[in-house]
Structures are given as C-alpha cells and as structure tokens.
Protein backbone atom coordinates (compact mmCIF):
# COMPACT_ATOMS: atom_id res chain seq x y z
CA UNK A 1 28.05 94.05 99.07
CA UNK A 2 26.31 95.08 95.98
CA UNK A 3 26.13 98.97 95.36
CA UNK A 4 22.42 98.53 95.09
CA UNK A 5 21.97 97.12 98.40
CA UNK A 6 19.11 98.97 100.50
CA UNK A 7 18.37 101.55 97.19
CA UNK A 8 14.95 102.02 96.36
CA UNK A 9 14.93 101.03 92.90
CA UNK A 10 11.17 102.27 90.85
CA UNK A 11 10.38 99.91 87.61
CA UNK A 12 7.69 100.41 85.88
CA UNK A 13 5.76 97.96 84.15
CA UNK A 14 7.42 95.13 86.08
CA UNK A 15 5.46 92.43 85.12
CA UNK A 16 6.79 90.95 81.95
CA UNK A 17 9.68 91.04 79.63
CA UNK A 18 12.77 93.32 80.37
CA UNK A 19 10.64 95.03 83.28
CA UNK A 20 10.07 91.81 85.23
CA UNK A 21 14.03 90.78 84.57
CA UNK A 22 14.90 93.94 86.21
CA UNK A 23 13.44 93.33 89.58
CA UNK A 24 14.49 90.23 89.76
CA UNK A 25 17.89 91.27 89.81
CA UNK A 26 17.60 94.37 91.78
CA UNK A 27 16.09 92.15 94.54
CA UNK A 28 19.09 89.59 94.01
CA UNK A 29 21.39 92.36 94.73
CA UNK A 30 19.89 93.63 97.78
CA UNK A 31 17.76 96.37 96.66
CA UNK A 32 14.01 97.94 97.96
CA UNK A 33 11.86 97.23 94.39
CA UNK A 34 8.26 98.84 93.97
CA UNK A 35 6.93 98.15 90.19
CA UNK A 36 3.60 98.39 89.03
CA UNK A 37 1.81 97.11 85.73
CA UNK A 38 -1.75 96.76 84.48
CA UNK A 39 -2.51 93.39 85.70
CA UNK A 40 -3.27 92.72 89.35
CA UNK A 41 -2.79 88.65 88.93
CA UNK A 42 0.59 89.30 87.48
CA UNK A 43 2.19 91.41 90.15
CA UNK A 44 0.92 89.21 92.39
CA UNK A 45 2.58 86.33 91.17
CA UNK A 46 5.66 87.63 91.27
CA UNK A 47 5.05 89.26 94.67
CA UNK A 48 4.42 85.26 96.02
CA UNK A 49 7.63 84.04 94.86
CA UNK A 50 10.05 86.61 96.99
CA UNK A 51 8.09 86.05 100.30
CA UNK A 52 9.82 88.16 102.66
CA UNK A 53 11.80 90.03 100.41
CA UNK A 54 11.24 94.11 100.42
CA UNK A 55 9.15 94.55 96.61
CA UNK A 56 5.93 96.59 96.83
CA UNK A 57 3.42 96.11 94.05
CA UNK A 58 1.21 98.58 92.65
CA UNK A 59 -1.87 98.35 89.99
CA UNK A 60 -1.12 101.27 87.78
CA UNK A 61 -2.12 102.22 84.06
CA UNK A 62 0.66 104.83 83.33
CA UNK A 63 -1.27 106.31 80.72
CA UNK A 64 -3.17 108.02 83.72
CA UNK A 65 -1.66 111.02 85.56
CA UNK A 66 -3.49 110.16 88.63
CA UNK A 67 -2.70 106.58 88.76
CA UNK A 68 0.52 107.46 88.21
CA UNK A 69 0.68 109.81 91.27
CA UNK A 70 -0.45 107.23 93.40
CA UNK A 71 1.94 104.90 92.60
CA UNK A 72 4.80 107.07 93.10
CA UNK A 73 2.98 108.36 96.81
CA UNK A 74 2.31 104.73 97.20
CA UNK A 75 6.42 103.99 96.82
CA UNK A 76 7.58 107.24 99.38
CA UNK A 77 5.02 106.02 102.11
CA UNK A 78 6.55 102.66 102.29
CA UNK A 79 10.14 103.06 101.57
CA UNK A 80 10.69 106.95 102.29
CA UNK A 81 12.77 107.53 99.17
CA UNK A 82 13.73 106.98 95.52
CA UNK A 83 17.10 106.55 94.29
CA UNK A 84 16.46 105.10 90.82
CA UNK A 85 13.22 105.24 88.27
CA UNK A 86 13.31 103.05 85.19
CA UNK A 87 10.63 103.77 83.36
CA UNK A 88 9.86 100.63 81.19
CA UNK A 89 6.26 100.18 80.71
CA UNK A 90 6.11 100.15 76.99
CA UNK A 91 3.63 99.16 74.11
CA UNK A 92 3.83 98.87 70.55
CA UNK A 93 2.04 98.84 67.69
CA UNK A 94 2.20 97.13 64.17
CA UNK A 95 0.16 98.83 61.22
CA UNK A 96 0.92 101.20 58.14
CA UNK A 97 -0.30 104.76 58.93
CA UNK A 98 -2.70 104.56 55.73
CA UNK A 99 -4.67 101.49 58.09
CA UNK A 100 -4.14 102.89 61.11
CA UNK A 101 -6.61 104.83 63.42
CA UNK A 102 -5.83 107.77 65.34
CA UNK A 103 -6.47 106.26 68.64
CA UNK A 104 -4.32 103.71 68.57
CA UNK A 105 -1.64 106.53 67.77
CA UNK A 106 -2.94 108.70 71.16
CA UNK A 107 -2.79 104.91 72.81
CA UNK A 108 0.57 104.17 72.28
CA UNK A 109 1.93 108.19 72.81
CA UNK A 110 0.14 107.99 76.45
CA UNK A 111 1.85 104.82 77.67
CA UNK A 112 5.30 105.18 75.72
CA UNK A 113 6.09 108.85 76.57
CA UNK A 114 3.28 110.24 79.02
CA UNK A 115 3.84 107.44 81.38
CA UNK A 116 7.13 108.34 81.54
CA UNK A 117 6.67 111.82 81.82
CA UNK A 118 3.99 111.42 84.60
CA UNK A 119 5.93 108.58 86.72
CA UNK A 120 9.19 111.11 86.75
CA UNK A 121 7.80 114.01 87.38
CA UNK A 122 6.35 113.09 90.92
CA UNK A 123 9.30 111.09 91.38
CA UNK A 124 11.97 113.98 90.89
CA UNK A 125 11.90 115.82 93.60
CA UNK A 126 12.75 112.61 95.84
CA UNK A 127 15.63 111.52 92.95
CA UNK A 128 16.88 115.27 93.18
CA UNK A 129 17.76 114.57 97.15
CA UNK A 130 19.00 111.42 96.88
CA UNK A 131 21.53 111.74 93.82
CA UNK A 132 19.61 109.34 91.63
CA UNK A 133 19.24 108.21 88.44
CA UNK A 134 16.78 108.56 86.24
CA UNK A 135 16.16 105.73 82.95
CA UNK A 136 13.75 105.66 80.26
CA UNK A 137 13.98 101.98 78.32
CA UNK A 138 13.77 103.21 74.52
CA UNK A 139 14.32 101.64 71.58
CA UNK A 140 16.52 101.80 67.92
CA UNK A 141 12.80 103.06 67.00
CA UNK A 142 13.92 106.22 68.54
CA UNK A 143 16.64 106.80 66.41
CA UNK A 144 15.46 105.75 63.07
CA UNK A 145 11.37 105.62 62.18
CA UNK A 146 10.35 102.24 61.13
CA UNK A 147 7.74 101.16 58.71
CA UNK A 148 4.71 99.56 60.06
CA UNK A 149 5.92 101.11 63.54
CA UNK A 150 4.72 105.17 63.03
CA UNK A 151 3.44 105.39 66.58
CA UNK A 152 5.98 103.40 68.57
CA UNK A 153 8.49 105.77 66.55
CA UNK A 154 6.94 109.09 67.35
CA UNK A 155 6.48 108.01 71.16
CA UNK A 156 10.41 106.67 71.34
CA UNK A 157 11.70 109.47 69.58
CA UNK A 158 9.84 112.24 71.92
CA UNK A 159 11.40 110.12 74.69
CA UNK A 160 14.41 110.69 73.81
CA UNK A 161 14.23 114.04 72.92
CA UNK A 162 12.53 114.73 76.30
CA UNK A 163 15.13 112.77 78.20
CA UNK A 164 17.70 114.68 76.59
CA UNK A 165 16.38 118.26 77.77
CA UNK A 166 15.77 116.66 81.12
CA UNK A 167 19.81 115.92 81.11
CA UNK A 168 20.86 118.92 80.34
CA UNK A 169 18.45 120.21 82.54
CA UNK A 170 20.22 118.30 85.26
CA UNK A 171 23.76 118.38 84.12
CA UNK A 172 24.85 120.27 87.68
CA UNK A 173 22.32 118.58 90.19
CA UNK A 174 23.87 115.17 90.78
CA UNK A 175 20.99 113.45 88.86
CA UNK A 176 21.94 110.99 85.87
CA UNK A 177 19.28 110.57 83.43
CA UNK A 178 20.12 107.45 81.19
CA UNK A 179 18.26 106.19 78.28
CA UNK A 180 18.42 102.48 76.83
CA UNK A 181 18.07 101.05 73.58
CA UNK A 182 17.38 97.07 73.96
CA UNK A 183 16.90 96.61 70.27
CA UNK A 184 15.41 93.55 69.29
CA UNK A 185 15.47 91.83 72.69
CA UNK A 186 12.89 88.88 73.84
CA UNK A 187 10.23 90.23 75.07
CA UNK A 188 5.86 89.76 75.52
CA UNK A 189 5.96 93.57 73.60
CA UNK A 190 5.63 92.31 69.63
CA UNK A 191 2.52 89.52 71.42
CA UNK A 192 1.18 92.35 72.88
CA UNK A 193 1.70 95.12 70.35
CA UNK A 194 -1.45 97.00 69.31
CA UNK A 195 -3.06 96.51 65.52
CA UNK A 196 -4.27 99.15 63.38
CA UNK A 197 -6.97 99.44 65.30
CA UNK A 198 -6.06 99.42 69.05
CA UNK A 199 -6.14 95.68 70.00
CA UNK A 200 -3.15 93.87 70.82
CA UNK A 201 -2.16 91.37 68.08
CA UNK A 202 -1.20 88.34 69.85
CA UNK A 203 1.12 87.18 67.44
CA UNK A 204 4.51 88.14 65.82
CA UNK A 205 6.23 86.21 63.20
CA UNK A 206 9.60 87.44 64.41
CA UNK A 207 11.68 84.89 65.93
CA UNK A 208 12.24 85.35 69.98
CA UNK A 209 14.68 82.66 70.39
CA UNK A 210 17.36 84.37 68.07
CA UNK A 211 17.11 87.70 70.57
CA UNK A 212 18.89 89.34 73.18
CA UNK A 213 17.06 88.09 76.38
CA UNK A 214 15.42 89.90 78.87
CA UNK A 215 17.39 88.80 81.32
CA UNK A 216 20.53 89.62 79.51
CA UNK A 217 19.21 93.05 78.38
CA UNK A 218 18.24 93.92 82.14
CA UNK A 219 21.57 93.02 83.29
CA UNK A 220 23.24 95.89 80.60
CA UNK A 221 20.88 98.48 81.90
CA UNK A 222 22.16 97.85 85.44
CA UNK A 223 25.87 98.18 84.48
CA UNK A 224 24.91 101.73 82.72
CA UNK A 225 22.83 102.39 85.56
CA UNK A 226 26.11 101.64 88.10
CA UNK A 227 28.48 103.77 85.45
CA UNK A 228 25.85 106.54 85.11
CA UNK A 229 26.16 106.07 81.76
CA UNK A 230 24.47 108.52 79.23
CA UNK A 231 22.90 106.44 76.73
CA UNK A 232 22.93 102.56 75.78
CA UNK A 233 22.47 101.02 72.47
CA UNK A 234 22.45 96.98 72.78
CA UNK A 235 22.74 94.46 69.71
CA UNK A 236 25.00 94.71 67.24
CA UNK A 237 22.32 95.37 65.07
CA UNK A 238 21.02 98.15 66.62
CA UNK A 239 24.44 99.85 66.91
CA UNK A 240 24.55 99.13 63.27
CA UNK A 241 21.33 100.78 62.03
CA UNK A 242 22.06 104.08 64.20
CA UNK A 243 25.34 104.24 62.63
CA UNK A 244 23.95 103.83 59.08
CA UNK A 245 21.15 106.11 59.55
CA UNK A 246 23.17 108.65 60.98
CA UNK A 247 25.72 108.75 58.31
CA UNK A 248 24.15 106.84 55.62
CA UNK A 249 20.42 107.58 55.90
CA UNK A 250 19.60 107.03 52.33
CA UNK A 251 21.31 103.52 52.37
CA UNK A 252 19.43 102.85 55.90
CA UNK A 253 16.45 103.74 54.54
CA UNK A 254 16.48 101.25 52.16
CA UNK A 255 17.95 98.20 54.36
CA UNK A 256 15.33 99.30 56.90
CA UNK A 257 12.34 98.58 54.08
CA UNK A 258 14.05 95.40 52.98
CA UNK A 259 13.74 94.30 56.41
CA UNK A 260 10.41 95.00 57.04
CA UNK A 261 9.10 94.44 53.79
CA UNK A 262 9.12 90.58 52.29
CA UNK A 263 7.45 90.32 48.71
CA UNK A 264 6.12 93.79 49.34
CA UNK A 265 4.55 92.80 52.85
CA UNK A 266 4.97 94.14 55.98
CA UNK A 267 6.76 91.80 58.60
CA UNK A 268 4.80 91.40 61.61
C-alpha cells in the first residue's frame, strides 16, 4: 500500500503541465487530491475522467487572498485535513526589463510568490497537526537571474528565500517544507508565459520534446516529498548552472547570455 494512500494531498494549479501530472499520480497511489486552477472547463475535464475517485476541484486565481481562502476552507470541509500542499501554480514571463511594463512585473510576483504565500498560510495550521509537508515548485530561475526572465526571477528567488525562513521556522515542528527545481521540463508555462506587456505569448521557440516531462518531473517531486527531502534540483543542466553560478558566477554569467542570446536576440 502506497504511503500516500488516504493523505490529503493540496496542488495547486492542477490543470496543466507538472500540476496536472501530479494528481494524476497522487490519485494512482491512493491519495484524497483537491487542486484548483483558473479555468473551470479544465478542472472539469479532468474531474470526468476519475469518476468515482476522491479529487475535489476548485476555481481559484491564486493571485487573490480571498479566493485563495476559499479554496483552502473549500478542501477542510470536504476532506477534514491537509497533509501535503504543493504549491505549483506558476506563470512566466518573456521580455527585457527596458520593454517591459510594471504590471506585468506585479502580475507575475502575485501568482509566483503571493499565491504561494496565501494558499500556505491558511493551510498551515491543518499541515502543523498532521506532520505535513509543505512544497513550493521553483525553478533554476531562483538560483541564477535570467535574461529576458526579470520577473519570473524576482518571484522564484523570493520563493525560495521565503521557503527557506519558513524551514527554519519549522525545523522542530514535524513540518517539512521542500522546494523543487524542474528546470527546463515540458510544460504549457513558456505557451502561456506573459509578454512585455501582460498577455500570454502563445508561442516559444524552445523545443518541448528534448525536456524532462511532466510526468517524469512529478514523479521526482513525489520521491522528495516521501524522503522529506530539503530541496530538489532536476536536469543535469540545471544542477550544472547552480553549480557554475555558485562558484563560477562570472563564467555563468556569460554561458547564461550565450544561451539566451542568438545573434544578439533574445530566445523566446
């Protein structure tokens, strides 16, 4: 019997990518799932194909404090308890700070790291009783800024920095707090990443098919989760640039442009 079997299990933005991977397998190994996401039609979709099996959906923008509340109130009234909160929903963004406007910034700062922030702290004191764990999907962008990528930076680096206090914090109460970076990892996020102006893209020129999938990625989460592992850095090269960048910055630095940049143009 799986060690998940009957936990209530809290995923945020569940409806696509790593997020939607995630309660798949968390219902496959016996768990209670509640996720939420922006779009109604989606949840519901995936809600129709486990007929019978315990997975509460929720409508929920985390950028909202209240909707978060409800979500989380939504997820005690049904199942009673929460023993794990991943907080995945995620956006990025693709511009270079001189093009980009300020609201796109606040945009991607209020889903990346408020929604976490929100979603956790009505969720702790229910993680507190039960031992939990808390998780917080980052990224390598939380490690080392990116060009082209301010925002999603600044949001992934307060999340870890935040996650970090909150583990310390915790250090003596039973609670782990884990947080994951997927690196490049297959994924609706670069489609759906926000322009210099606040509307999402719709296109990247990266290629998908040479990533880590999301199926994979959630699978690596799960085995930190089971551990109660501190942190998680997948892909070889996102091991790679945090180990250049924290002993080589000047080198990563340059390696990171040359990777972004082609002919002088930012990658997209």
């Amino acid at each position: 019997m799986s060690v998940f079997n009957n936990r209530v299990v809290v995923i945020t933005g569940g409806s696509d990518g790593i997020g939607k991977a995630l309660v798949d397998v968390f219902l496959s190994m016996g768990a209670k799932v509640a996720t939420c996401g922006r779009s109604y039609d989606k949840l519901y979709q995936i809600q129709s194909s486990y007929p019978g099996k315990p997975l509460l959906i929720h409508t929920t923008d985390v950028s909202r404090e209240q909707e978060c509340k409800s979500f989380i109130d939504t997820v005690l009234q049904n199942f009673g308890q929460i023993d794990i909160l991943i907080n995945n929903a995620g956006i990025s963004m693709r511009a270079l700070f001189a093009d980009v406007e300020l609201e796109a910034l606040r945009m991607v700062m209020d889903v990346n790291f408020w929604g976490s922030v929100y979603c956790t702290k009505f969720a702790l004191p229910s993680i507190m009783k039960t031992n939990g764990t808390i998780v917080s999907v980052s990224s390598v962008a939380g490690f080392r800024g990116l060009p082209g990528r301010s925002g999603y930076s600044a949001s992934k680096f307060a999340l870890n920095g935040w996650m970090e206090s909150l583990r310390t914090e915790l250090l003596e109460s039973g609670v782990n707090v884990l947080w994951v970076s997927p690196g490049f990892t297959e994924s609706n996020i670069r489609k759906a990443a926000l322009d210099g102006s606040g509307k999402a893209s719709g296109e990247t020129t990266m290629d998908e098919k040479s990533m880590m999938t999301s199926a994979e990625c959630a699978q690596h989460i799960i085995t930190a989760i089971e551990k109660r592992k501190r942190t998680l850095i997948l892909t070889f090269q996102g091991k790679e640039t945090v180990f250049l960048n924290k002993f080589f910055p000047s080198m990563a630095d340059k390696l990171v442009r040359n990777f972004f940049f082609k002919k002088g143009v930012l990658v997209k």
